[in-house]
C-alpha atoms as a PDB file:
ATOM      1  CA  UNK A   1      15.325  12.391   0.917  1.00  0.00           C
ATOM      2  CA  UNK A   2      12.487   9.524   0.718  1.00  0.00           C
ATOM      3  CA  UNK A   3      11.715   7.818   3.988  1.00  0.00           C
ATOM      4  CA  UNK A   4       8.948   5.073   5.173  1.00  0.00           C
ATOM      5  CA  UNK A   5       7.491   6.328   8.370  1.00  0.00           C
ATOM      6  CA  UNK A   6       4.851   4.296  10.151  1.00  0.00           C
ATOM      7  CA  UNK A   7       1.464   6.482   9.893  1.00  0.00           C
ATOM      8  CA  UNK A   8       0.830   8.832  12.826  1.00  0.00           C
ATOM      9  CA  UNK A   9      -1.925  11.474  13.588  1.00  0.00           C
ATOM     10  CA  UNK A  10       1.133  14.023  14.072  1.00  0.00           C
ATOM     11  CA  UNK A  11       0.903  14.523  10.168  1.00  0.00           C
ATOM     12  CA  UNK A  12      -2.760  14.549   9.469  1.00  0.00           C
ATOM     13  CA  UNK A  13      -2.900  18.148   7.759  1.00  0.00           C
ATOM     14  CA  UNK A  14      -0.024  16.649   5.651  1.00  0.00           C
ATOM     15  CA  UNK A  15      -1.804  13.599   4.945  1.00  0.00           C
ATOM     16  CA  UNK A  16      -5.320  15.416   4.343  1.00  0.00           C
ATOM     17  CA  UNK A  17      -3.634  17.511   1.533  1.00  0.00           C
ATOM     18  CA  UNK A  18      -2.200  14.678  -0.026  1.00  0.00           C
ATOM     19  CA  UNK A  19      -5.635  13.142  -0.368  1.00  0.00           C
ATOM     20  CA  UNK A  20      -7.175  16.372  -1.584  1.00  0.00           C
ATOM     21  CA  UNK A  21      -4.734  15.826  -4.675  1.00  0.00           C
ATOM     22  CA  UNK A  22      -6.456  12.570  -5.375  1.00  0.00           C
ATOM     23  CA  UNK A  23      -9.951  13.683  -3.934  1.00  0.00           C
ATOM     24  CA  UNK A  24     -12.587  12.897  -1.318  1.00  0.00           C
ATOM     25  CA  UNK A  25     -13.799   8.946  -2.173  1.00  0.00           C
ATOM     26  CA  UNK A  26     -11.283   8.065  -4.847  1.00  0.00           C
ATOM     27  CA  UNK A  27      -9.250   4.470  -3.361  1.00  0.00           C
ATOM     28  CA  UNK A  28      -5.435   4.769  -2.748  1.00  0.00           C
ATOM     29  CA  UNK A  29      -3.891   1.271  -3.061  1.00  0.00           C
ATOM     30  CA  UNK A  30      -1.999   0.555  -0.001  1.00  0.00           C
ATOM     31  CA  UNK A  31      -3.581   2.648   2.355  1.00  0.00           C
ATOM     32  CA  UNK A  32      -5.349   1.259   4.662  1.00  0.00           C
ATOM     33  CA  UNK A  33      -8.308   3.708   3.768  1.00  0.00           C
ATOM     34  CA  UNK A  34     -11.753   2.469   3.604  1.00  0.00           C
ATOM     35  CA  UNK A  35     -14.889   3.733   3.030  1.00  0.00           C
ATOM     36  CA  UNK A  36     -16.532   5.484   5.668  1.00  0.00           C
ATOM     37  CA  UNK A  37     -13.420   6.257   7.191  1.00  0.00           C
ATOM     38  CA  UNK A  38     -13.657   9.603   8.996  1.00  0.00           C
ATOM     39  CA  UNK A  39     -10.222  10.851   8.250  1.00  0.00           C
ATOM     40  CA  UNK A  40     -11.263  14.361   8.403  1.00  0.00           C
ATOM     41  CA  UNK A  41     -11.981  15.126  12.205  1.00  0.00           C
ATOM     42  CA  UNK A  42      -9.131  14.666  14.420  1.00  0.00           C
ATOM     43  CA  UNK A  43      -9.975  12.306  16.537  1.00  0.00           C
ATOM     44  CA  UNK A  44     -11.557   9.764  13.619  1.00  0.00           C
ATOM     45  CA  UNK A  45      -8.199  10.615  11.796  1.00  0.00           C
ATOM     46  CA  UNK A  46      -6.321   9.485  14.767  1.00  0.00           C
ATOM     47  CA  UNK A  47      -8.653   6.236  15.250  1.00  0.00           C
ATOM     48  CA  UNK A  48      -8.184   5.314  11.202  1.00  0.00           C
ATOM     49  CA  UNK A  49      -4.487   6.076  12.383  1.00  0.00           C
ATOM     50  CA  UNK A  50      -4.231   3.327  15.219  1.00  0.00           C
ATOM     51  CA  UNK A  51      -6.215   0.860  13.385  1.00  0.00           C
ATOM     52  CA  UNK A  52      -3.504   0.876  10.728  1.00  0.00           C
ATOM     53  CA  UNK A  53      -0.760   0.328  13.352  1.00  0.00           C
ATOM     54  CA  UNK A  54      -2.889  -2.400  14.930  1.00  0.00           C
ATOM     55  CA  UNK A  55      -3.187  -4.312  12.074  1.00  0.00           C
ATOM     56  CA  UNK A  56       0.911  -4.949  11.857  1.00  0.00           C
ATOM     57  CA  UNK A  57       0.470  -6.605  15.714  1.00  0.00           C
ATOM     58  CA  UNK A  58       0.717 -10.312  15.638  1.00  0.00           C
ATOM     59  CA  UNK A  59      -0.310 -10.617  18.793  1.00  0.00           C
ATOM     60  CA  UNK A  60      -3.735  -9.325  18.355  1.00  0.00           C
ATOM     61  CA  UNK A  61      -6.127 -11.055  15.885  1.00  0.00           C
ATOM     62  CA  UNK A  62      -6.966  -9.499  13.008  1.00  0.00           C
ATOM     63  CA  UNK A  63      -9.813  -7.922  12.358  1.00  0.00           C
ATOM     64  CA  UNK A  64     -12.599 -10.970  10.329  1.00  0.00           C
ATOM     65  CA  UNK A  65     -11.631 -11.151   6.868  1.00  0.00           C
ATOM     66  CA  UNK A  66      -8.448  -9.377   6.648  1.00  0.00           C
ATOM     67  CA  UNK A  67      -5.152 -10.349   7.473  1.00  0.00           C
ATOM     68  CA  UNK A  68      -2.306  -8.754   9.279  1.00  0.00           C
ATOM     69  CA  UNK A  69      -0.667  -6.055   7.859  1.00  0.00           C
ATOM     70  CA  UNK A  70       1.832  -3.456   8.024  1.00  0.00           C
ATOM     71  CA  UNK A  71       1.189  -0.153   6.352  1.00  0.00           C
ATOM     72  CA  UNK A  72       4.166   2.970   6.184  1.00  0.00           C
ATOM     73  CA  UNK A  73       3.673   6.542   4.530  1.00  0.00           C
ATOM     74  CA  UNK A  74       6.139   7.978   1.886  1.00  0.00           C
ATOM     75  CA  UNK A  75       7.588  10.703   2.589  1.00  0.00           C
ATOM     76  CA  UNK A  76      10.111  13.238   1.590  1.00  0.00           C
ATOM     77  CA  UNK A  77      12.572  15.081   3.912  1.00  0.00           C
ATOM     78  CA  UNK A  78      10.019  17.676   4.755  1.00  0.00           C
ATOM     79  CA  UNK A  79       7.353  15.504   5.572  1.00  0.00           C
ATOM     80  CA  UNK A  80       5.464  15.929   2.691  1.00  0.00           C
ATOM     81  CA  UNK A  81       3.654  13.104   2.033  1.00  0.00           C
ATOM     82  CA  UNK A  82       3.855  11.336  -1.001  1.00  0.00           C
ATOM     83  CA  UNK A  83       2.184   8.138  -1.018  1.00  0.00           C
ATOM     84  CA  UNK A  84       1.076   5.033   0.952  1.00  0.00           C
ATOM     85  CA  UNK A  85       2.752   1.285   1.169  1.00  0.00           C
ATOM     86  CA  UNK A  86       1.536  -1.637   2.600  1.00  0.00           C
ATOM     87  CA  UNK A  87       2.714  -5.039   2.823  1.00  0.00           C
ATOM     88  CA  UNK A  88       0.151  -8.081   3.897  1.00  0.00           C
ATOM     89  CA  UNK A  89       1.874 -10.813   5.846  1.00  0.00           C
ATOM     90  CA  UNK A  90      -0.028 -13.870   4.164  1.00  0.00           C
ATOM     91  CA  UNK A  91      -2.535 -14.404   1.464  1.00  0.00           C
ATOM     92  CA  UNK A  92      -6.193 -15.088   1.906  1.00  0.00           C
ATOM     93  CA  UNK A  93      -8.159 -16.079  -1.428  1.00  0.00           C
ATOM     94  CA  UNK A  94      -9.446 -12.683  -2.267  1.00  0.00           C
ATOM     95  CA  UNK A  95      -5.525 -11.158  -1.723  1.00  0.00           C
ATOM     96  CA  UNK A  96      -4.469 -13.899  -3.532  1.00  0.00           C
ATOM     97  CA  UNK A  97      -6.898 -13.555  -6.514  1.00  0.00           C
ATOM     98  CA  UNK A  98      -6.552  -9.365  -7.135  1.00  0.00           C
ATOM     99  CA  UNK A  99      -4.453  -7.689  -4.230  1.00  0.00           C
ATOM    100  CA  UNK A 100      -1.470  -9.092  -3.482  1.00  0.00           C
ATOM    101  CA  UNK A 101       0.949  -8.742  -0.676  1.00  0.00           C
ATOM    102  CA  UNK A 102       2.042  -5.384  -1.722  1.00  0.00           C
ATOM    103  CA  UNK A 103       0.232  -2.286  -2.468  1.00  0.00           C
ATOM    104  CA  UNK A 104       1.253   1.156  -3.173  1.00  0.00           C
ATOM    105  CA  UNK A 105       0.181   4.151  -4.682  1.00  0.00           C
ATOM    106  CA  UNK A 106       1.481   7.740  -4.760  1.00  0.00           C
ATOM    107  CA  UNK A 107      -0.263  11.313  -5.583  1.00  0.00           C
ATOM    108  CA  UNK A 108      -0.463  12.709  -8.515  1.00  0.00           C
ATOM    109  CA  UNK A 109       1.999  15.436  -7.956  1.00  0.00           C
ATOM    110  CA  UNK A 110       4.876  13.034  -6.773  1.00  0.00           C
ATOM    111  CA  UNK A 111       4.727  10.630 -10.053  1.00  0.00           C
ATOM    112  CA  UNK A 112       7.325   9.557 -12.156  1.00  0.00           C
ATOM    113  CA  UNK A 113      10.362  10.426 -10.402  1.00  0.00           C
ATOM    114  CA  UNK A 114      10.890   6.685  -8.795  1.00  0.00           C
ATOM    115  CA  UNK A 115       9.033   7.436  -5.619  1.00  0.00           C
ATOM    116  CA  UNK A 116       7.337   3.710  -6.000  1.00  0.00           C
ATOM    117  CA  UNK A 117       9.870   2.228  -7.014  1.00  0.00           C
ATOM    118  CA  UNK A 118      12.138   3.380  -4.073  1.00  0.00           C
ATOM    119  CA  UNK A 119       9.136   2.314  -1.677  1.00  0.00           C
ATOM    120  CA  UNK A 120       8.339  -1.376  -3.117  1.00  0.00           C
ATOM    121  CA  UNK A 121      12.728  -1.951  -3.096  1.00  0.00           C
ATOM    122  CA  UNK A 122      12.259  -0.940   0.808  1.00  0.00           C
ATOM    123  CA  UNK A 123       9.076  -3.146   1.458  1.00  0.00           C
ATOM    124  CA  UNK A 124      10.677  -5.921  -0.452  1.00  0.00           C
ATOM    125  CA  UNK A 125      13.293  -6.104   2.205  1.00  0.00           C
ATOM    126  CA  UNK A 126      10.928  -6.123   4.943  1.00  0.00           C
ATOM    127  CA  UNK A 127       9.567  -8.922   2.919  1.00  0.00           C
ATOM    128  CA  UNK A 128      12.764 -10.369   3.090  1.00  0.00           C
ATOM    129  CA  UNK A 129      13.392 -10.452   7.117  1.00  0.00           C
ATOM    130  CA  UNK A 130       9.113 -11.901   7.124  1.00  0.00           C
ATOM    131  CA  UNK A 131      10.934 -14.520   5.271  1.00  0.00           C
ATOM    132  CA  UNK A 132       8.564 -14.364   2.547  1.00  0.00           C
ATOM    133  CA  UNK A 133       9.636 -16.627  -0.520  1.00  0.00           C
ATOM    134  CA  UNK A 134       8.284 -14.499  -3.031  1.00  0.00           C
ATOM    135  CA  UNK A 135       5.271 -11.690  -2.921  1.00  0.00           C
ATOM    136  CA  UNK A 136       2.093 -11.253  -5.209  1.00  0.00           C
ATOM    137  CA  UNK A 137       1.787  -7.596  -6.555  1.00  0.00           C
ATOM    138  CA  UNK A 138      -1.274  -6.893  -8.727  1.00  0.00           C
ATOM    139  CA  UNK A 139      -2.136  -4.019 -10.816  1.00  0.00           C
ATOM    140  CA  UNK A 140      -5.283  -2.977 -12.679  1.00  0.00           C
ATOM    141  CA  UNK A 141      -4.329  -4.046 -16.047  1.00  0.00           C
ATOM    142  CA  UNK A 142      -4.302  -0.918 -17.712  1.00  0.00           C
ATOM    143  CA  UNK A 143      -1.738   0.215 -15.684  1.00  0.00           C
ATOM    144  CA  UNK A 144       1.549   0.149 -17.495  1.00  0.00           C
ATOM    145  CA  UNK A 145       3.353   2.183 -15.032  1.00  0.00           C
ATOM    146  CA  UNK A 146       2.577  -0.144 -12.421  1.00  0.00           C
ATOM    147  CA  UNK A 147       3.483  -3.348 -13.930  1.00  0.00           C
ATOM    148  CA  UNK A 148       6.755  -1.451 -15.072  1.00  0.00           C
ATOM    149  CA  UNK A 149       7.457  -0.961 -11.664  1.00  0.00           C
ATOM    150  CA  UNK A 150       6.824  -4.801 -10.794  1.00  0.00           C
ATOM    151  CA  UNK A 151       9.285  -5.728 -13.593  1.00  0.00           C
ATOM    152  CA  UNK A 152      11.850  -3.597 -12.986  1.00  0.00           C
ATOM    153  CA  UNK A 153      11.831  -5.303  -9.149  1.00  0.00           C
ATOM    154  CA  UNK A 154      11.849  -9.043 -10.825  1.00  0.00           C
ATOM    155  CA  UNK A 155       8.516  -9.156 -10.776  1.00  0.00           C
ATOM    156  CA  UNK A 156       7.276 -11.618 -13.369  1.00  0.00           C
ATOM    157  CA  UNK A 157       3.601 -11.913 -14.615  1.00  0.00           C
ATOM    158  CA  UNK A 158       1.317 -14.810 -13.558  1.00  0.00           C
ATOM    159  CA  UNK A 159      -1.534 -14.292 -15.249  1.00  0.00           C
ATOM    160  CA  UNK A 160      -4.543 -11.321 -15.882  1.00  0.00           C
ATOM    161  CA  UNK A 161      -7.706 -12.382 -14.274  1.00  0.00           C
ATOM    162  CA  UNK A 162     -11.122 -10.521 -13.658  1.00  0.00           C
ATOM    163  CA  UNK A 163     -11.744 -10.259 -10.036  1.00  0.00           C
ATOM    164  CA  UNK A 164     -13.947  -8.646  -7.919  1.00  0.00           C
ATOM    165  CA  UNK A 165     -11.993  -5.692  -7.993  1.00  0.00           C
ATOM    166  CA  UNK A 166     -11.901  -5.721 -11.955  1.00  0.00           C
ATOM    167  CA  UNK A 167      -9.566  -6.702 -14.395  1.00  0.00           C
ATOM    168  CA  UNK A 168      -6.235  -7.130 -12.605  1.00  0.00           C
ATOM    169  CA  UNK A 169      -2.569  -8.413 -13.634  1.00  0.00           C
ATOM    170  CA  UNK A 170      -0.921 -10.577 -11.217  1.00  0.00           C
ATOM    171  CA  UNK A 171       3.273 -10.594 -10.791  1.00  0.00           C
ATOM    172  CA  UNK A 172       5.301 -12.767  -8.547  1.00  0.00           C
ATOM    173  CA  UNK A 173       8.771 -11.156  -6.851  1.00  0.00           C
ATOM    174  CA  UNK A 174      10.767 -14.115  -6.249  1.00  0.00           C
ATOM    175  CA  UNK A 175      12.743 -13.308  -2.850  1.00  0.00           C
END
């Protein structure tokens, strides 16, 4: 059974084998993981960990350039992890021009049995009680699977533009 859980140091061995399936350095969309990160000593895991959940509190300002944001893990009934989610409250002009509101991404092992699919349709609700009209996704724009998954949620393509993170298609979910 698939579940969003807010990220917590309780599953870092989980969480450090899912990212030995993608590998040391490689980005996962969605995850809050940056580099330089030190997600592989406990207590740096646990401080990457808390910066995640401070960046969904409203109350506190976010950190310069970014915006607030809440981030969840996928999981499955055993608390495997399977991927990352994250859903950015507003839009500043680099979001706007190749992130998005939403992104997502899910280990190799776990593809193409509907995991991100299952994920966005549960962030899109959370969208839905922000009160969010409609969210950006974006996608590198090789990445058929990806914009599949956008489509099959109502997502409906803007435009593909070259950004600073490369060449990137851009689809609107009407909410």
């Amino acid at each position: 059974m698939l579940e969003l859980i807010d990220p917590t140091a309780e599953l870092r061995t989980a969480w450090l084998t899912a990212r030995e399936e993608w590998g040391r350095g490689v980005h996962q969309p969605g995850s809050g993981l940056r580099t330089g990160d030190d997600v592989d000593s406990p207590a740096g895991f646990a401080e990457w960990v808390a910066r995640l959940r401070r960046a969904a509190d409203e109350s506190l300002p976010p950190e310069p350039g970014l915006v607030h944001a809440a981030y969840w893990w996928i999981v499955d009934g055993e608390a495997r992890i399977l991927g990352s989610i994250s859903l950015r409250y507003v839009l500043n002009d680099f979001l706007l021009q190749g992130a998005g509101h939403i992104g997502y991404s899910v280990r190799p092992s776990a593809r193409g049995r509907g995991v991100a699919s299952w994920a966005l349709d549960e962030v899109l609700g959370a969208a839905r009680r922000r009160s969010l009209g409609a969210v950006l996704i974006t996608c590198d724009v090789d990445n058929a699977v990806s914009a599949r998954v956008s489509e099959k949620h109502g997502g409906t393509l803007e435009d593909v533009r070259d950004t600073t993170l490369g060449l990137k298609s851009r689809y609107w979910i009407t909410l």
